[in-house]
C-alpha atoms as a PDB file:
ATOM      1  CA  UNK A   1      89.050 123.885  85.775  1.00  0.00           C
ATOM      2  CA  UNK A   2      89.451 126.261  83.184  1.00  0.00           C
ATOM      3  CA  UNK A   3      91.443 129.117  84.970  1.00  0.00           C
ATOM      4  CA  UNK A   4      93.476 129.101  87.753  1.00  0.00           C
ATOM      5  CA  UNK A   5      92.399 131.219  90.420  1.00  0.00           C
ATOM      6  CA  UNK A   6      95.266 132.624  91.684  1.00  0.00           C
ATOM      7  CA  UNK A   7      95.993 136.432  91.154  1.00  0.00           C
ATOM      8  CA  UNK A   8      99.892 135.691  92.385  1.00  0.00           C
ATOM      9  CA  UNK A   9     102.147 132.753  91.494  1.00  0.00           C
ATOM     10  CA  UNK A  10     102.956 132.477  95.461  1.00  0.00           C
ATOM     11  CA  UNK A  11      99.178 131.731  95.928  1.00  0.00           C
ATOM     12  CA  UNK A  12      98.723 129.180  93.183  1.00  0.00           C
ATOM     13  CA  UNK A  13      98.419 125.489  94.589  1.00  0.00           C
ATOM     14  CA  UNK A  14      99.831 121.792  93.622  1.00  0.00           C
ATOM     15  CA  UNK A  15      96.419 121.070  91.589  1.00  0.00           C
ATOM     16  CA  UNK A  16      96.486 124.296  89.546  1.00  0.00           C
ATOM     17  CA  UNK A  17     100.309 124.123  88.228  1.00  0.00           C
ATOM     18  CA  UNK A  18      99.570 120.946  87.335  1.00  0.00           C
ATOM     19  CA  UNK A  19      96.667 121.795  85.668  1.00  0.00           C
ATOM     20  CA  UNK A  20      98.852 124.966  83.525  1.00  0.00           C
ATOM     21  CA  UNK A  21     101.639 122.628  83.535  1.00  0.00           C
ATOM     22  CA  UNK A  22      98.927 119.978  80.985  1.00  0.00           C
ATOM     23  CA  UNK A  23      98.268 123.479  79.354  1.00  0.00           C
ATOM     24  CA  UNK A  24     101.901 124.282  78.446  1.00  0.00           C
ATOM     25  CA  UNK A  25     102.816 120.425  77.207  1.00  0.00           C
ATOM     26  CA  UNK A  26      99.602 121.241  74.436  1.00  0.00           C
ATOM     27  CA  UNK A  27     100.886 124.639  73.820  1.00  0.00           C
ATOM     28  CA  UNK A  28     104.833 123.206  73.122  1.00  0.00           C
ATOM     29  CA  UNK A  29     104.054 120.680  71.872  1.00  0.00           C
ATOM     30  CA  UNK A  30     102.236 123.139  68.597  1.00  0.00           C
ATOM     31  CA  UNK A  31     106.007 124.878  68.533  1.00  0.00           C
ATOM     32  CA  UNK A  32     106.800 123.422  65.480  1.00  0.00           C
ATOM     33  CA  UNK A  33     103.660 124.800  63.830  1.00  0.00           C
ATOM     34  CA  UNK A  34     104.378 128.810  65.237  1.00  0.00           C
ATOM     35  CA  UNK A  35     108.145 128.468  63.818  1.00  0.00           C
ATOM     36  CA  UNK A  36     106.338 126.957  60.310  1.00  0.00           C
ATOM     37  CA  UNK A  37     103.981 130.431  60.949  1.00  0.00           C
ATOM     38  CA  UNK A  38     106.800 132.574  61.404  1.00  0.00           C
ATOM     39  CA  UNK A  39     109.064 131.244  58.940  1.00  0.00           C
ATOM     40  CA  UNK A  40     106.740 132.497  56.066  1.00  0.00           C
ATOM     41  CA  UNK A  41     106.365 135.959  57.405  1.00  0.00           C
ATOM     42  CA  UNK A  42     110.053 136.445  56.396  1.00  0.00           C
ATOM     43  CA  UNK A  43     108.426 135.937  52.888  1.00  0.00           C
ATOM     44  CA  UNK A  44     107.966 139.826  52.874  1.00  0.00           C
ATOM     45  CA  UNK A  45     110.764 140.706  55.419  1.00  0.00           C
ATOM     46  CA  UNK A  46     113.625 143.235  54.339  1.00  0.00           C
ATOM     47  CA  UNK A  47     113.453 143.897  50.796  1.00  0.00           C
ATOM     48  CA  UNK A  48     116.590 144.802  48.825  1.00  0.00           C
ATOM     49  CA  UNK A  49     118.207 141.616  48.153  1.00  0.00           C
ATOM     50  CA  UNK A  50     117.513 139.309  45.080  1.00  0.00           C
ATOM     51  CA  UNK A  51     115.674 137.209  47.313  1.00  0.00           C
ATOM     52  CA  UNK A  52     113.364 137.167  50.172  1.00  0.00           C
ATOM     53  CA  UNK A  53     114.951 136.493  53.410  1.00  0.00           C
ATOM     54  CA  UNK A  54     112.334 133.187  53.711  1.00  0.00           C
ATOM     55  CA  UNK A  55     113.619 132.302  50.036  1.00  0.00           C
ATOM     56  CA  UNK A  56     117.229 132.749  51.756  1.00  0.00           C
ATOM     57  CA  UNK A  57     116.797 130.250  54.413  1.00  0.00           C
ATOM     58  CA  UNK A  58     115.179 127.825  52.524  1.00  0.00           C
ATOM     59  CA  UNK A  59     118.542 128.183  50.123  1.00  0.00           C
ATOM     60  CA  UNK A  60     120.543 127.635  53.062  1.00  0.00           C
ATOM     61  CA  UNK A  61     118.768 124.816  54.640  1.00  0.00           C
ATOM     62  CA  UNK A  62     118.480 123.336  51.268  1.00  0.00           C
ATOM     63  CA  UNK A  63     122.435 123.236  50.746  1.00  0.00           C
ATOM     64  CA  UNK A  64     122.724 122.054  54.072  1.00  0.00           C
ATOM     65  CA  UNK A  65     120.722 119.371  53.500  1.00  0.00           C
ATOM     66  CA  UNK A  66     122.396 118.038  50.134  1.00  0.00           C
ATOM     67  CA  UNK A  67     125.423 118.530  52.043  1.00  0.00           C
ATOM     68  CA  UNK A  68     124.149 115.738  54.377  1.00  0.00           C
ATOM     69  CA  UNK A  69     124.425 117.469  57.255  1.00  0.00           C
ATOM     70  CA  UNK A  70     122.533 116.628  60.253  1.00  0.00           C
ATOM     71  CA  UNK A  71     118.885 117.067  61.185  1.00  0.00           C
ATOM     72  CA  UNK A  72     120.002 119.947  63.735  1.00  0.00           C
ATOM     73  CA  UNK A  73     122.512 121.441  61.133  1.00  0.00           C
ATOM     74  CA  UNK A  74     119.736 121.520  58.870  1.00  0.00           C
ATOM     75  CA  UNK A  75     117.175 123.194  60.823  1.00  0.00           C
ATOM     76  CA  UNK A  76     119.664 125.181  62.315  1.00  0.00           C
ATOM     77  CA  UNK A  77     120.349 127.081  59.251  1.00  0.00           C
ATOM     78  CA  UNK A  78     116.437 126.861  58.593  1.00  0.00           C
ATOM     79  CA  UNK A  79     116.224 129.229  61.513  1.00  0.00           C
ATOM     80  CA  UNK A  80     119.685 131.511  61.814  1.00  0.00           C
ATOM     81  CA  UNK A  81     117.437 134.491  60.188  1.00  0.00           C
ATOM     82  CA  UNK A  82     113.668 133.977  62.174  1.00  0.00           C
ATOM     83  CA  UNK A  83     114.555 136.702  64.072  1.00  0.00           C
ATOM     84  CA  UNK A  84     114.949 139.313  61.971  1.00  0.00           C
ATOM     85  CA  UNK A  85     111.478 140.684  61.929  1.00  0.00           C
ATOM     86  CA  UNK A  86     111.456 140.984  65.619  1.00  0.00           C
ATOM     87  CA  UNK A  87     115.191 141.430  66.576  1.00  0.00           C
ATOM     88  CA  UNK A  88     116.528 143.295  63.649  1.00  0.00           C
ATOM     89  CA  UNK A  89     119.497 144.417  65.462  1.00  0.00           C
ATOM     90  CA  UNK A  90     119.822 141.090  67.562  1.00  0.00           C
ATOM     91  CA  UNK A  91     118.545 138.328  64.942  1.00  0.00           C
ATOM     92  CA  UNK A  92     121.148 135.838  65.597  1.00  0.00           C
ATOM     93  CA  UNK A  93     120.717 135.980  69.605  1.00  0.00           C
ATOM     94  CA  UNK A  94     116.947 135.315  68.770  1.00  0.00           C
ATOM     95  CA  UNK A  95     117.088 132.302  66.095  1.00  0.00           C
ATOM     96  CA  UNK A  96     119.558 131.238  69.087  1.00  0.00           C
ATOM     97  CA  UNK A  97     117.350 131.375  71.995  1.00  0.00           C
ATOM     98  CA  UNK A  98     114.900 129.356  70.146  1.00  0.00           C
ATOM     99  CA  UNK A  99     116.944 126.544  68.518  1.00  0.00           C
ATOM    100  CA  UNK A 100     118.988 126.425  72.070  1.00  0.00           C
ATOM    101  CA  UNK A 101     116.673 123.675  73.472  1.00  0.00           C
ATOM    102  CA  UNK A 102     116.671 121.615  70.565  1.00  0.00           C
ATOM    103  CA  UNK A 103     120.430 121.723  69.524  1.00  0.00           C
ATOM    104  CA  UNK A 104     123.744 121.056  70.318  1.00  0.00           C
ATOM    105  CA  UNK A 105     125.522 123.462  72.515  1.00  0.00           C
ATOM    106  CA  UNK A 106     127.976 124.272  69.616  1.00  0.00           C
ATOM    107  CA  UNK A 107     124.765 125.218  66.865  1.00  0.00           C
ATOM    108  CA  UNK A 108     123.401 127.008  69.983  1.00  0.00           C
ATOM    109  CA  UNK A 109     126.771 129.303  69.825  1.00  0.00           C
ATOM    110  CA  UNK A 110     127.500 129.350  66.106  1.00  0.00           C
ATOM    111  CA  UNK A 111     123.878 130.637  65.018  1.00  0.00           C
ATOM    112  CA  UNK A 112     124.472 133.153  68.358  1.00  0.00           C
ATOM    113  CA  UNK A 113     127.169 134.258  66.612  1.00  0.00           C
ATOM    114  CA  UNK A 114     126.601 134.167  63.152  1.00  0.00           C
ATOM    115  CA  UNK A 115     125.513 137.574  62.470  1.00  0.00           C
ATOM    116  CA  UNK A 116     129.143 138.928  63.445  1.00  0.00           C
ATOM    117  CA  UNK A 117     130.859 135.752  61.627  1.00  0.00           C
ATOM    118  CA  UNK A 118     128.892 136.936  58.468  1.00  0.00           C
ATOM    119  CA  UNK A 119     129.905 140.810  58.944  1.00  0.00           C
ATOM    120  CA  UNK A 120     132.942 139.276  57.013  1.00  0.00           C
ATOM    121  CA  UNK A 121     131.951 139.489  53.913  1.00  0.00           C
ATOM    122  CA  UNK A 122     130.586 142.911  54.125  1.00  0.00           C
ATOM    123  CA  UNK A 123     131.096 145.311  57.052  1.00  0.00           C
ATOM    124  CA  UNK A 124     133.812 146.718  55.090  1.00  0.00           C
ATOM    125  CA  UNK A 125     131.826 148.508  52.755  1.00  0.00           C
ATOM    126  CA  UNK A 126     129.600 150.470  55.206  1.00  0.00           C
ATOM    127  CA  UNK A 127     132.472 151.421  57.052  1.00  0.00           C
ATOM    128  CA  UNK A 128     132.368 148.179  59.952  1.00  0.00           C
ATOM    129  CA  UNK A 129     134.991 146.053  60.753  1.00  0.00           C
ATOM    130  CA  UNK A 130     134.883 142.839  58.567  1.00  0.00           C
ATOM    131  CA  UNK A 131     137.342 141.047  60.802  1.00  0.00           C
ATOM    132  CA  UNK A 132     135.331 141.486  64.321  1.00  0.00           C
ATOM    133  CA  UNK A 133     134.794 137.849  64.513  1.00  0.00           C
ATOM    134  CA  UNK A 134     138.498 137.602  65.385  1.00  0.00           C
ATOM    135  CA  UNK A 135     137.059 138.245  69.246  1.00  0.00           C
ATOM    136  CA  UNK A 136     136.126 134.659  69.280  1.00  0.00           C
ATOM    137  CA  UNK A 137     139.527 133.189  67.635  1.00  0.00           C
ATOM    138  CA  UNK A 138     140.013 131.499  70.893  1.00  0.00           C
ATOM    139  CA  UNK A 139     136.558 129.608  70.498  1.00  0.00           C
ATOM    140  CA  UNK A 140     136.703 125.481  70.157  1.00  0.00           C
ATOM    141  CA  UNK A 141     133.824 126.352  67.467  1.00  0.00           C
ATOM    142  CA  UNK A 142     135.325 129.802  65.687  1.00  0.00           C
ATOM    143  CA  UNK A 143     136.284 127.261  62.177  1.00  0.00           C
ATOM    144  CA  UNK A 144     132.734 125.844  62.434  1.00  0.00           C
ATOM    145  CA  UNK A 145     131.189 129.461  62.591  1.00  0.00           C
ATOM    146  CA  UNK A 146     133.142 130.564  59.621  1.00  0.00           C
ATOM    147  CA  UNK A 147     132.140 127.339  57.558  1.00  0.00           C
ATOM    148  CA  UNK A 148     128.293 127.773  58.726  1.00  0.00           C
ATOM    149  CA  UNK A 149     128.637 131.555  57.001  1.00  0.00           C
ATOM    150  CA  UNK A 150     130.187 130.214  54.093  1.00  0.00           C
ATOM    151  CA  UNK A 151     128.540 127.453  53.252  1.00  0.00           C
ATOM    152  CA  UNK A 152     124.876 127.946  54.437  1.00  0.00           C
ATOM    153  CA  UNK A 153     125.016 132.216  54.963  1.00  0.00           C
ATOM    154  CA  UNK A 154     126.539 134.178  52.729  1.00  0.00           C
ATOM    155  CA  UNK A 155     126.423 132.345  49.180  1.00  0.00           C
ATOM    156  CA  UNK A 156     122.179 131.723  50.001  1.00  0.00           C
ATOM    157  CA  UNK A 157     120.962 134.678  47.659  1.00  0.00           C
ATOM    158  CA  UNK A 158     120.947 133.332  44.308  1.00  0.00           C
ATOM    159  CA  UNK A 159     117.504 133.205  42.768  1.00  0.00           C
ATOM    160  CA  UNK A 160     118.555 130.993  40.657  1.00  0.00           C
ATOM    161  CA  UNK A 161     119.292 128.106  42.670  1.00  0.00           C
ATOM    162  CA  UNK A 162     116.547 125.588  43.243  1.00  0.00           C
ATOM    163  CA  UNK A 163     115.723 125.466  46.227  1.00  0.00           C
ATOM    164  CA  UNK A 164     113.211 122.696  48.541  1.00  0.00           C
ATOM    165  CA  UNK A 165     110.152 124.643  49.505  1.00  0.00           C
ATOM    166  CA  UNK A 166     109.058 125.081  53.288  1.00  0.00           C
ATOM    167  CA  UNK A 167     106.936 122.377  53.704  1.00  0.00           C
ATOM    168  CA  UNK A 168     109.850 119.648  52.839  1.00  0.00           C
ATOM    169  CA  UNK A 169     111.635 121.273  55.692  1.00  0.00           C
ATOM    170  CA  UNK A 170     108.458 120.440  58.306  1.00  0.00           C
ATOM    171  CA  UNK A 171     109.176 116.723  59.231  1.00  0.00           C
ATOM    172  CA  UNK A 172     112.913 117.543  59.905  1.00  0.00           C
ATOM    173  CA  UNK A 173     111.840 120.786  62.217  1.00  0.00           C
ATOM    174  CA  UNK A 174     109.389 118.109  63.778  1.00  0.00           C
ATOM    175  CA  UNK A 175     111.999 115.841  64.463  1.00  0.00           C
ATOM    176  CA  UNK A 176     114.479 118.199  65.753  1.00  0.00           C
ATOM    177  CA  UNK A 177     111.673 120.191  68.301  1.00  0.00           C
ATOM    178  CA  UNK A 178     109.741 116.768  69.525  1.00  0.00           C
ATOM    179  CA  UNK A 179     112.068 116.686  72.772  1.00  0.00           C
ATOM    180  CA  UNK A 180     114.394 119.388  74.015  1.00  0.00           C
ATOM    181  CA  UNK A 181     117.788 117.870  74.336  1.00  0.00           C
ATOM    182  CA  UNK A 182     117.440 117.587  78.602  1.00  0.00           C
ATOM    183  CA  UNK A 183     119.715 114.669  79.105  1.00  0.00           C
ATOM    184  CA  UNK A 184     122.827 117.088  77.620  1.00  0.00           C
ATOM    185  CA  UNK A 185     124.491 118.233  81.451  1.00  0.00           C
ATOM    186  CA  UNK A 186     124.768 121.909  80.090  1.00  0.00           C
ATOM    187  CA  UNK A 187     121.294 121.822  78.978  1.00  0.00           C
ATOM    188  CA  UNK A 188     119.980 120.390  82.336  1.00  0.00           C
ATOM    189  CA  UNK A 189     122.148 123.107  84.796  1.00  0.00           C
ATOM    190  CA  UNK A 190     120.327 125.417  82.212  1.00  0.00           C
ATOM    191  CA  UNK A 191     116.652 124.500  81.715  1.00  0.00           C
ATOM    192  CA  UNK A 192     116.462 121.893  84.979  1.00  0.00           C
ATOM    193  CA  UNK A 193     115.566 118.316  84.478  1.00  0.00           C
ATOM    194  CA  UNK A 194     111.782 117.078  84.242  1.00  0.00           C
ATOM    195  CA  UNK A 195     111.024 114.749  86.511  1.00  0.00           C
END
């Protein structure tokens, strides 16, 4: 078979999911690759800063990393900024969405988040409100948000700091992506359990 026949889902039979089903375990399983892709066209995203914003994560993920944080950590701050060529006004929701399978349900929420935990440091100079992360005060995670933006967000633009390239970053992504985190009870009410 090499198309489905089927012009409506509600037509499609057992043999043909299965058959796109095969199709979509090839095509996820290359995820890691298209986020590898994607990470270096932020190479020649939003100019203005001392940095690219590729150059930025790779800072981030690299402190991260000497930090010894975790595999997700690391990766997770790989990724907080992927979505800014696509979702410039809705970046962090985006970098979310696509770590969300892969990571804890706290990451999930703090790279969700991140983009109004890093207004902080700046949204009073164009006339924002710095402190409008103090909506989620009352969050188990709201400390862990405001170290992420600290430590692996908001000091990350310093051309001068050396930084691992993108390719050390690959076997850690690989790791992190090889099997969404099903067995999690959140993640299972959310993305159903394969059988």
């Amino acid at each position: 078979m090499q198309t489905v026949e089927f012009t409506r889902m509600e037509d499609g039979s057992r043999e043909e999911y299965e058959f796109l089903d095969r199709l979509e375990g090839g095509y996820t399983a290359r995820l890691p690759g298209r986020i590898m892709e994607a990470m270096q066209k932020l190479a020649t995203s939003l100019s203005g800063y001392r940095i690219n914003r590729l150059e930025h994560c790779l800072q981030g993920a690299t402190r991260a990393q000497r930090a010894g944080e975790s595999d997700e950590m690391i990766v997770a701050v790989l990724l907080h900024d992927i979505g800014d060529e696509l979702a410039p006004h809705s970046h962090s929701e985006m970098a979310a969405a696509i770590l969300r399978p892969f990571v804890s349900e706290k990451l999930y929420w703090i790279v969700k988040h991140h983009g109004v935990f890093q207004m902080y440091y700046y949204a009073h100079h164009c006339g924002g409100d710095r402190n409008c992360r103090e909506m989620y005060r009352d969050n188990p995670w709201y400390q862990d948000a405001i170290d992420f933006c600290h430590n692996y967000d908001q000091n990350c633009f310093d051309p001068d700091y050396d930084w691992e390239p993108l390719e050390f970053f690959e076997p850690i992504l690989r790791r992190v992506m090889a099997t969404p985190k099903l067995e999690d009870p959140e993640q299972i009410a959310r993305y159903g359990k394969a059988e």
